[in-house]
C-alpha atoms as a PDB file:
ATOM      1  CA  UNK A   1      28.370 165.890  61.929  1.00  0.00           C
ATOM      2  CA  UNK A   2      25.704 168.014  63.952  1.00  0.00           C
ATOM      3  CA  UNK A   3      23.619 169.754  61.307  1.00  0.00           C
ATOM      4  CA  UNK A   4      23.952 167.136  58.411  1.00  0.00           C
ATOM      5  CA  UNK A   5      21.925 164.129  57.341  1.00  0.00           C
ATOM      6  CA  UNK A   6      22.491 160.715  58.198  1.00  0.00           C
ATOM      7  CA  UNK A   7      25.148 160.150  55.336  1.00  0.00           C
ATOM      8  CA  UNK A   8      26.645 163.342  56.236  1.00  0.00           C
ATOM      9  CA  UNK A   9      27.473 163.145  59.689  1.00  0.00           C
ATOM     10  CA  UNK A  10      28.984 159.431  58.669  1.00  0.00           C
ATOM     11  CA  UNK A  11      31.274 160.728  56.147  1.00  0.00           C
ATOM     12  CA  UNK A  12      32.583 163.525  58.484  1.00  0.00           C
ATOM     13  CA  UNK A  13      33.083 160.966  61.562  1.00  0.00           C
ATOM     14  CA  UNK A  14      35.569 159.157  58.936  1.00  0.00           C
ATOM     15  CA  UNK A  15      37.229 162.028  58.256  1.00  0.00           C
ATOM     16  CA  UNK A  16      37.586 163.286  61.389  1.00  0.00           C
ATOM     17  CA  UNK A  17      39.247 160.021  62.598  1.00  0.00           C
ATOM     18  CA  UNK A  18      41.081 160.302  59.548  1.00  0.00           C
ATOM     19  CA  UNK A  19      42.711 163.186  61.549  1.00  0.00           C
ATOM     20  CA  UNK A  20      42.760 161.901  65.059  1.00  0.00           C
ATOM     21  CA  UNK A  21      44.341 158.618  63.406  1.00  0.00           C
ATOM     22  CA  UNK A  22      47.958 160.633  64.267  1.00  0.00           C
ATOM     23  CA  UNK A  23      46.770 161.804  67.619  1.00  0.00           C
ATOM     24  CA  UNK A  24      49.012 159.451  69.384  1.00  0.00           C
ATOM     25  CA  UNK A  25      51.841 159.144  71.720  1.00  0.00           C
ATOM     26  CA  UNK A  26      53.598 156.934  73.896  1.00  0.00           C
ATOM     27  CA  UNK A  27      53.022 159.207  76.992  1.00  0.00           C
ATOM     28  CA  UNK A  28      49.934 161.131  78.071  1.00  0.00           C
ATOM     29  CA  UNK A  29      51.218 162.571  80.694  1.00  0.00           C
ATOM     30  CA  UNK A  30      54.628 163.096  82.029  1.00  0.00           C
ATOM     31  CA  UNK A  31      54.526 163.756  85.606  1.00  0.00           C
ATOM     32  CA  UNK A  32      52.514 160.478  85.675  1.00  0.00           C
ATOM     33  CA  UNK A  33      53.952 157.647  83.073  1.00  0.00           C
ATOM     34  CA  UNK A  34      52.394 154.980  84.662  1.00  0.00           C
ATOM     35  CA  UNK A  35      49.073 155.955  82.410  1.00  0.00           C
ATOM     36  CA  UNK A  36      50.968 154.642  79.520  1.00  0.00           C
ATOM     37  CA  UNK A  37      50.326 156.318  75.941  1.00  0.00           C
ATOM     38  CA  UNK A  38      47.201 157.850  74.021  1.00  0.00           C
ATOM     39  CA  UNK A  39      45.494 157.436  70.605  1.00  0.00           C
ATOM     40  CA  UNK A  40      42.569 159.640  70.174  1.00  0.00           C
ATOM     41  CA  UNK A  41      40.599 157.138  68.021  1.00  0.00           C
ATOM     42  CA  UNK A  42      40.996 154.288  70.461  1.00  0.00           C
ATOM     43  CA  UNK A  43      37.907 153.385  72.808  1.00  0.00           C
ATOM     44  CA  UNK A  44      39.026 155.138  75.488  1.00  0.00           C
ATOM     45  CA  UNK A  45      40.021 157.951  74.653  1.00  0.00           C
ATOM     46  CA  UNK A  46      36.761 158.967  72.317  1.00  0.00           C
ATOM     47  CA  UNK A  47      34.544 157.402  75.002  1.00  0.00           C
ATOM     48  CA  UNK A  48      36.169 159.814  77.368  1.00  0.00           C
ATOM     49  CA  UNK A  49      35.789 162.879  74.516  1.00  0.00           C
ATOM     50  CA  UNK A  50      31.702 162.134  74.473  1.00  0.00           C
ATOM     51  CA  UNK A  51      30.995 162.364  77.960  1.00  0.00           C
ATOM     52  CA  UNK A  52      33.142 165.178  78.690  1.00  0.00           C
ATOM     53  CA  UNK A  53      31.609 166.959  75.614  1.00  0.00           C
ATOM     54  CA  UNK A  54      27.934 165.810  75.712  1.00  0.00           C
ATOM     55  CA  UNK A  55      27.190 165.975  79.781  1.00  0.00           C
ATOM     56  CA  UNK A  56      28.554 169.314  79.805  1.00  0.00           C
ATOM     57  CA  UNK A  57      26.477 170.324  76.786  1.00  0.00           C
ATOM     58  CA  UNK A  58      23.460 169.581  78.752  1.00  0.00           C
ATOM     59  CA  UNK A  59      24.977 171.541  82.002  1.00  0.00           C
ATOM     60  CA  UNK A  60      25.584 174.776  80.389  1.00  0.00           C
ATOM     61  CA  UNK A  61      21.551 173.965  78.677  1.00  0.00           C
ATOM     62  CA  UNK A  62      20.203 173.906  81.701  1.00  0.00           C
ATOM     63  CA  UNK A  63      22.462 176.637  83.274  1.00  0.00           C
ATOM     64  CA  UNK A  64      22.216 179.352  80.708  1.00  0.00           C
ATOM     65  CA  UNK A  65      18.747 178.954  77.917  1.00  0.00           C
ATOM     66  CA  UNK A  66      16.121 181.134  78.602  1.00  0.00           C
ATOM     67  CA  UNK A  67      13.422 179.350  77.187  1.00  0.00           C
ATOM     68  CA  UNK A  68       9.459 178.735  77.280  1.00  0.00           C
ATOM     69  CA  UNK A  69       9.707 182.697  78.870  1.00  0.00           C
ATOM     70  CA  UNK A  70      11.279 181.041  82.427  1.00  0.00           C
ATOM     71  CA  UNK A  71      14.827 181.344  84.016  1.00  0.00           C
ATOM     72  CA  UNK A  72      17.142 178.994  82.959  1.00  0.00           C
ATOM     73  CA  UNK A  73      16.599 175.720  84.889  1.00  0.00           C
ATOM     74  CA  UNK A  74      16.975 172.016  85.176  1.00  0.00           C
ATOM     75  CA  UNK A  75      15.244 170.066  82.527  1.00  0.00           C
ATOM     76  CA  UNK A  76      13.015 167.376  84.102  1.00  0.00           C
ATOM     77  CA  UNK A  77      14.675 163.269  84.875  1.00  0.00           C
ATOM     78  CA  UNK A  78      12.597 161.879  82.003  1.00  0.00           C
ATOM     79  CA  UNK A  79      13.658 164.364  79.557  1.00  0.00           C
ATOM     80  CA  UNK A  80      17.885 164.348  81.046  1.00  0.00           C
ATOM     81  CA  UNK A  81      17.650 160.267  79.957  1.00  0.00           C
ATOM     82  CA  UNK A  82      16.686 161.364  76.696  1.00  0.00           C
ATOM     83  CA  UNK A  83      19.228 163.430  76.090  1.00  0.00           C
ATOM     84  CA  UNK A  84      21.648 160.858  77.424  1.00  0.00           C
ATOM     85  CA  UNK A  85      19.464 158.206  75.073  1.00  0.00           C
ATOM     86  CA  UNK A  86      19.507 160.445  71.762  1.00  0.00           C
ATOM     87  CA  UNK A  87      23.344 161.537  72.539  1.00  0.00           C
ATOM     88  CA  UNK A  88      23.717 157.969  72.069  1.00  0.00           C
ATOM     89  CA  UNK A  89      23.489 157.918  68.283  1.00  0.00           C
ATOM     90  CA  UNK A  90      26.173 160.425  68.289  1.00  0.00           C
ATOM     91  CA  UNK A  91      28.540 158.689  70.506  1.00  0.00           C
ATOM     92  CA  UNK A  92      28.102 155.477  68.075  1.00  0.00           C
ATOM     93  CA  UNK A  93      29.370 157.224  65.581  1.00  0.00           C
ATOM     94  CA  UNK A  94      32.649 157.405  67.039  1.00  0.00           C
ATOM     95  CA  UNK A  95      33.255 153.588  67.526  1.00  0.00           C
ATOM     96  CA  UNK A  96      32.387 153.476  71.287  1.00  0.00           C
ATOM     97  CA  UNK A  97      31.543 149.728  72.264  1.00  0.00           C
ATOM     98  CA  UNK A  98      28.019 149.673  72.902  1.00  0.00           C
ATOM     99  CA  UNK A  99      28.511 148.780  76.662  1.00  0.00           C
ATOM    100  CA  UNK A 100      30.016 151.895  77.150  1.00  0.00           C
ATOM    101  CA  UNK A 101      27.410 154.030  75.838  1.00  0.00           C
ATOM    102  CA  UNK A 102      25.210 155.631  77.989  1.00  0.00           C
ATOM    103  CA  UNK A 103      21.478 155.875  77.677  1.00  0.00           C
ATOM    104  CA  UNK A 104      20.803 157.159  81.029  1.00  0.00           C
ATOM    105  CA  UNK A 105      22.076 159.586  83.747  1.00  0.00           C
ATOM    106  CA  UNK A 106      22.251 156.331  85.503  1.00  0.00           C
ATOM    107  CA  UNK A 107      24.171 154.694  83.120  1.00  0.00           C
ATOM    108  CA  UNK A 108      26.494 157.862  82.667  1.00  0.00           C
ATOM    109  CA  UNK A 109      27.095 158.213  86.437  1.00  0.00           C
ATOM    110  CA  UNK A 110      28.617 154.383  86.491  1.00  0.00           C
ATOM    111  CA  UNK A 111      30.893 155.558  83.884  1.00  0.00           C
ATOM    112  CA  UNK A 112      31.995 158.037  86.103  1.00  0.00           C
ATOM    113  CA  UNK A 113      32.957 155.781  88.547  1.00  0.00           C
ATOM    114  CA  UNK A 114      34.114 153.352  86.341  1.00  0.00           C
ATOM    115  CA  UNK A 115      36.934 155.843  85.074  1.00  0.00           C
ATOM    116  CA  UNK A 116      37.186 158.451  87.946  1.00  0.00           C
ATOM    117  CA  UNK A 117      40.877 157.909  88.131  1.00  0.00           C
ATOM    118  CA  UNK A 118      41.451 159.517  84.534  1.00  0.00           C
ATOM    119  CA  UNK A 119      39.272 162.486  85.647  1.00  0.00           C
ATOM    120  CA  UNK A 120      41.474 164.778  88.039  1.00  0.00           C
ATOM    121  CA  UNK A 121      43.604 167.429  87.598  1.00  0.00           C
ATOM    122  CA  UNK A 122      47.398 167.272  86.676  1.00  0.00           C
ATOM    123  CA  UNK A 123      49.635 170.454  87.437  1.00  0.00           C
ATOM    124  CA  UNK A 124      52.143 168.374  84.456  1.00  0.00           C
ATOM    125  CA  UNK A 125      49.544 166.876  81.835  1.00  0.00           C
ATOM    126  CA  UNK A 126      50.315 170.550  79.635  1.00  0.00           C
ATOM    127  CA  UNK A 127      54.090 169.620  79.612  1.00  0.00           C
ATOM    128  CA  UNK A 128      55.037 168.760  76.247  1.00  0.00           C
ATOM    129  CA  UNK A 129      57.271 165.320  76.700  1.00  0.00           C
ATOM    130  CA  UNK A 130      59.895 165.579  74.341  1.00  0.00           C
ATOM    131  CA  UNK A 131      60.647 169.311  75.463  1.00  0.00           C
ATOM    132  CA  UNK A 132      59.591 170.014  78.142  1.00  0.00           C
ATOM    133  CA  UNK A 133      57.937 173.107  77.644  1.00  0.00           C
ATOM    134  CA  UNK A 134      54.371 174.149  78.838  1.00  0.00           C
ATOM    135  CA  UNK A 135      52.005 173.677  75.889  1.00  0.00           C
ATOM    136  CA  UNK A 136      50.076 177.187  77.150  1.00  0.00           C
ATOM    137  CA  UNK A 137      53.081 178.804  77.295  1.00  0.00           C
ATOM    138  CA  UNK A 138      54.258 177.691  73.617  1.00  0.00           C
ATOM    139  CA  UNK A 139      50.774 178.962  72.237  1.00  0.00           C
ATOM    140  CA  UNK A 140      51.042 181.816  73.843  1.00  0.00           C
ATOM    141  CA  UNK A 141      54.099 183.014  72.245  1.00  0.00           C
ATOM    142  CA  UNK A 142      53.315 181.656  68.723  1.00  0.00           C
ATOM    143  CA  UNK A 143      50.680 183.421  69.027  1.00  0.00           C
ATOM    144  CA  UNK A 144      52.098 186.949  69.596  1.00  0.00           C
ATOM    145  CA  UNK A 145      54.634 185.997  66.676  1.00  0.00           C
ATOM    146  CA  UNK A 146      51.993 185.309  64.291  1.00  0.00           C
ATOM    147  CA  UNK A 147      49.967 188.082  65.489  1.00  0.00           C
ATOM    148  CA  UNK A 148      48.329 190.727  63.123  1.00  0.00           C
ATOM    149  CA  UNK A 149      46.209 193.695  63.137  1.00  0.00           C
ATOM    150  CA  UNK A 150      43.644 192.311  60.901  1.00  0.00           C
ATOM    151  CA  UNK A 151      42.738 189.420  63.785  1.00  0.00           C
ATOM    152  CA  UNK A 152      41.367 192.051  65.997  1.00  0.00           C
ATOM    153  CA  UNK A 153      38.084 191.988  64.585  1.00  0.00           C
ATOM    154  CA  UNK A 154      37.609 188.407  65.769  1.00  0.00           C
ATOM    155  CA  UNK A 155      40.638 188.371  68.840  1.00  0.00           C
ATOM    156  CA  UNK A 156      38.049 190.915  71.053  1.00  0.00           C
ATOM    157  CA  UNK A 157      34.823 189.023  71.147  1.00  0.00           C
ATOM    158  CA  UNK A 158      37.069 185.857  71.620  1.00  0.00           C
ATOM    159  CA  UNK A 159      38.864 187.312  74.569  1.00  0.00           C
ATOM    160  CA  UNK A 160      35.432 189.212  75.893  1.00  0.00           C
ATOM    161  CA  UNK A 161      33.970 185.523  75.812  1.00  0.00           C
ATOM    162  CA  UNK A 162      37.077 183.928  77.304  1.00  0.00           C
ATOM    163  CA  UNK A 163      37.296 186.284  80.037  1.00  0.00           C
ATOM    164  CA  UNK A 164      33.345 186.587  80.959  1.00  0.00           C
ATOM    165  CA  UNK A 165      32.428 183.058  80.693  1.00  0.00           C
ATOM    166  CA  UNK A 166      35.525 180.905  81.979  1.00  0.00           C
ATOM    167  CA  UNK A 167      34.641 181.150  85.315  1.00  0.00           C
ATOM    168  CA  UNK A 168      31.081 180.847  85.512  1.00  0.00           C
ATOM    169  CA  UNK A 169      31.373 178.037  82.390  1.00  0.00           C
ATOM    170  CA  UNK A 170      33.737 175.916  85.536  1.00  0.00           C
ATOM    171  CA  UNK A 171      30.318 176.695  87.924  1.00  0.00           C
ATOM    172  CA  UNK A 172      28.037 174.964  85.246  1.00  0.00           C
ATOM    173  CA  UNK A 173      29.968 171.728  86.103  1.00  0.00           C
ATOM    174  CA  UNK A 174      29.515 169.205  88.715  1.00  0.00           C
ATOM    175  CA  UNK A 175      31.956 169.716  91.610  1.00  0.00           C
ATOM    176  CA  UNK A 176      33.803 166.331  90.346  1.00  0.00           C
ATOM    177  CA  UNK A 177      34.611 168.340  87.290  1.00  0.00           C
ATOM    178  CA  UNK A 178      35.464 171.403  89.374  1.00  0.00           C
ATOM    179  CA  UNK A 179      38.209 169.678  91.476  1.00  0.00           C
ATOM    180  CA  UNK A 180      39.023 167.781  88.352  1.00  0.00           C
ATOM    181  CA  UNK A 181      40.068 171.388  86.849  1.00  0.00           C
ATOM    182  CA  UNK A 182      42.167 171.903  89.746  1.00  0.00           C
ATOM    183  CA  UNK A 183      39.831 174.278  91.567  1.00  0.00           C
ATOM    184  CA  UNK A 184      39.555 174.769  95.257  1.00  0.00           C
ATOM    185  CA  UNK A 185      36.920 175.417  97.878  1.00  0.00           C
ATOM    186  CA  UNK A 186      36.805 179.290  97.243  1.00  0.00           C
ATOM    187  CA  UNK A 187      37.143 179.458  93.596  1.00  0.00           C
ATOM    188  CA  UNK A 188      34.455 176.652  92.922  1.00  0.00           C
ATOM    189  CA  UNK A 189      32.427 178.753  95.292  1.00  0.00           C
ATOM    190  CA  UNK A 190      33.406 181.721  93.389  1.00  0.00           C
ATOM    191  CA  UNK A 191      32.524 179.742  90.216  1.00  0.00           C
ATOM    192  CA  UNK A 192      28.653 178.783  91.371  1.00  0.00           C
ATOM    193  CA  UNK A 193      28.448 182.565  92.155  1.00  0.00           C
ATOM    194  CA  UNK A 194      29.667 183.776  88.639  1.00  0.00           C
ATOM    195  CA  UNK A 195      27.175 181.998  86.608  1.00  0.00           C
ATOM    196  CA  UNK A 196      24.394 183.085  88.082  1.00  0.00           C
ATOM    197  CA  UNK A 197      25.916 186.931  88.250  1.00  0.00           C
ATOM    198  CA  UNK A 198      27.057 186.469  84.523  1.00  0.00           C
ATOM    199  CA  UNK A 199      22.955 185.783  83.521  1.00  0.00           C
ATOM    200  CA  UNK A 200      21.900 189.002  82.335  1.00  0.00           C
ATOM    201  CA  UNK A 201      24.915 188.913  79.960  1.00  0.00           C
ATOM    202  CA  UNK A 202      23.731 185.444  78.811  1.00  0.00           C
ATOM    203  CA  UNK A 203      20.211 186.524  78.131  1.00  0.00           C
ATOM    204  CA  UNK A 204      21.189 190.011  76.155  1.00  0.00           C
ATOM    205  CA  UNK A 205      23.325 187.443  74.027  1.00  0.00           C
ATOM    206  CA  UNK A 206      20.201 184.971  73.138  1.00  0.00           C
ATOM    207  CA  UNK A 207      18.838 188.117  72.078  1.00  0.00           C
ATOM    208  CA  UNK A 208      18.327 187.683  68.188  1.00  0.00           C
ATOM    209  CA  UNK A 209      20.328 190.576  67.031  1.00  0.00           C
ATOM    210  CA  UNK A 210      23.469 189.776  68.606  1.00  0.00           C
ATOM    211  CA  UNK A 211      23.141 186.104  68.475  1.00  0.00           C
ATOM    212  CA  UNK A 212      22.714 186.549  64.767  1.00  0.00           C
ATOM    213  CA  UNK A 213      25.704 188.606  65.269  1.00  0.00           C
ATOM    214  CA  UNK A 214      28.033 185.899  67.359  1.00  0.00           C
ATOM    215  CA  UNK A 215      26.610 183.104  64.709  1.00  0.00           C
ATOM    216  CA  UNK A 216      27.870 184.869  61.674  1.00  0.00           C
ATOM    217  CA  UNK A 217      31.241 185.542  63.561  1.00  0.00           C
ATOM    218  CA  UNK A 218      31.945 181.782  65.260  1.00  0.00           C
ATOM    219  CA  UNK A 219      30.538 180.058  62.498  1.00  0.00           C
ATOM    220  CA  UNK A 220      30.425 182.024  58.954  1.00  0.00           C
ATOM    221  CA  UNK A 221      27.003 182.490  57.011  1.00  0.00           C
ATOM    222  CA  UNK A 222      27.174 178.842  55.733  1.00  0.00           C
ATOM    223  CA  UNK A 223      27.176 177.736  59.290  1.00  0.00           C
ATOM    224  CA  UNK A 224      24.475 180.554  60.032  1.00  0.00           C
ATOM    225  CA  UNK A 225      22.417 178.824  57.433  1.00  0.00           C
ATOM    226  CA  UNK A 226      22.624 175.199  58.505  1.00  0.00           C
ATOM    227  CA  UNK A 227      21.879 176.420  62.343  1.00  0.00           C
ATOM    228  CA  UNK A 228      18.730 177.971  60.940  1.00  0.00           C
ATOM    229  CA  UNK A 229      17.685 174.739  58.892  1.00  0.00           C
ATOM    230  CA  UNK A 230      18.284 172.484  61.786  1.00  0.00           C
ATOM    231  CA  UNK A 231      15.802 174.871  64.204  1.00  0.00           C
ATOM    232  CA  UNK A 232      13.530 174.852  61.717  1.00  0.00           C
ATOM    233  CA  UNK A 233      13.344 171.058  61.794  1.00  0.00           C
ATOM    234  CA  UNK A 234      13.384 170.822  65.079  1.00  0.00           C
ATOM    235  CA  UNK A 235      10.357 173.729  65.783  1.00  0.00           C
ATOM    236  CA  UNK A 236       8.534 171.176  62.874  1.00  0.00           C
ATOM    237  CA  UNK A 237       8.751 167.840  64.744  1.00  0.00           C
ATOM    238  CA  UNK A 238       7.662 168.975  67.837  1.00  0.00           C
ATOM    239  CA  UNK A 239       5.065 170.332  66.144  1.00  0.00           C
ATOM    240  CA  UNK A 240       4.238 166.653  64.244  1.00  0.00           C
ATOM    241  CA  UNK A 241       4.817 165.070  68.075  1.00  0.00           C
ATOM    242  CA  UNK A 242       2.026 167.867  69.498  1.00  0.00           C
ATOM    243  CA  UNK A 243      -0.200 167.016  66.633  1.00  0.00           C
END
């Protein structure tokens, strides 16, 4: 969907909601029923999937690329509303109604509002409803019993990443999404602290060797290859657009 061509990306979307068609349930969360059910390919739900993926995409951007030979910093207003304006086309894809679709941090901010009581934090959303059981927990435990020395090439840098990056990843965010997480005054504190002490990490990682090293592991040499194409695309039309 992200490195492919038009046709591409539209024949993945499908399948993908293929998928998602049997993402559904009468409850979402039990502690609160009154929300009624879920389907992850209805409006709401993968409105709700594109800003929490695509704002936050821009958040941890601005947090965390060393780029142009500067600190990491806030991309400019004009170019944030493009990003909102090209995310767009992606968020189309998943059959968002067009009025929901946000062109502009202006436009995303309303949406914010609009839905702020779906975005908070629930001590019983991870409850599983017809058991009972904590979702985390269950995970947990399968994965211990499915567990196997020959994961441990690819368990470590998980868990590394996990561990180094969770809390400064939850300082990235906007204090909404913060409290939303269930954090308090001291560990969202905490959190603004840890991305900015986690940064010399971050930049050894952009380094070429080892992020040729972290591509090859997250995303396999096909993967590796279609990152490299689409840089190479991009680095040529903002060379056309300087021209």
């Amino acid at each position: 969907m992200w490195l492919g061509d038009t046709a591409t990306a539209e024949k993945m979307v499908k399948h993908l909601h293929n998928i998602h068609q049997r993402v559904a349930g009468d409850i979402i969360d039990v502690g609160e029923p009154e929300l009624g059910g879920y389907a992850a390919t209805d409006t709401r739900e993968v409105m709700c999937a594109a800003l929490t993926e695509m704002h936050p995409m821009l958040r941890v951007y601005e947090a965390f690329a060393f780029r142009d030979g500067k600190l990491p910093h806030r991309l400019p207003a004009t170019a944030r509303d493009r990003f909102m304006g090209e995310s767009a086309r992606y968020v189309r894809l998943h059959g968002v109604p067009e009025d929901e679709i946000p062109t502009t941090m202006a436009q995303l901010a309303l949406l914010y509002e609009k839905y702020d009581h779906l975005f908070r934090h629930s001590p019983t959303m991870k409850l599983i409803p017809e058991t009972g059981e904590d979702f985390e927990e269950v995970m947990g435990k399968a994965m211990i019993k499915n567990f196997h020395i020959t994961q441990i090439r690819a368990i470590v840098p998980l868990m590394i990443q996990a561990i180094v990056f969770n809390l400064p990843i939850a300082g990235v965010l906007s204090g909404r999404a913060r409290r939303a997480m269930g954090l308090g005054p001291t560990k969202s504190r905490l959190a603004i602290l840890s991305k900015m002490a986690v940064l010399p990490i971050v930049w050894l990682m952009q380094q070429p060797p080892i992020e040729r090293h972290f591509m090859r592991l997250m995303w396999g040499p096909d993967g590796v290859v279609l990152i490299e194409s689409a840089r190479l695309l991009h680095r040529q039309a903002r060379a056309a657009q300087s021209s």
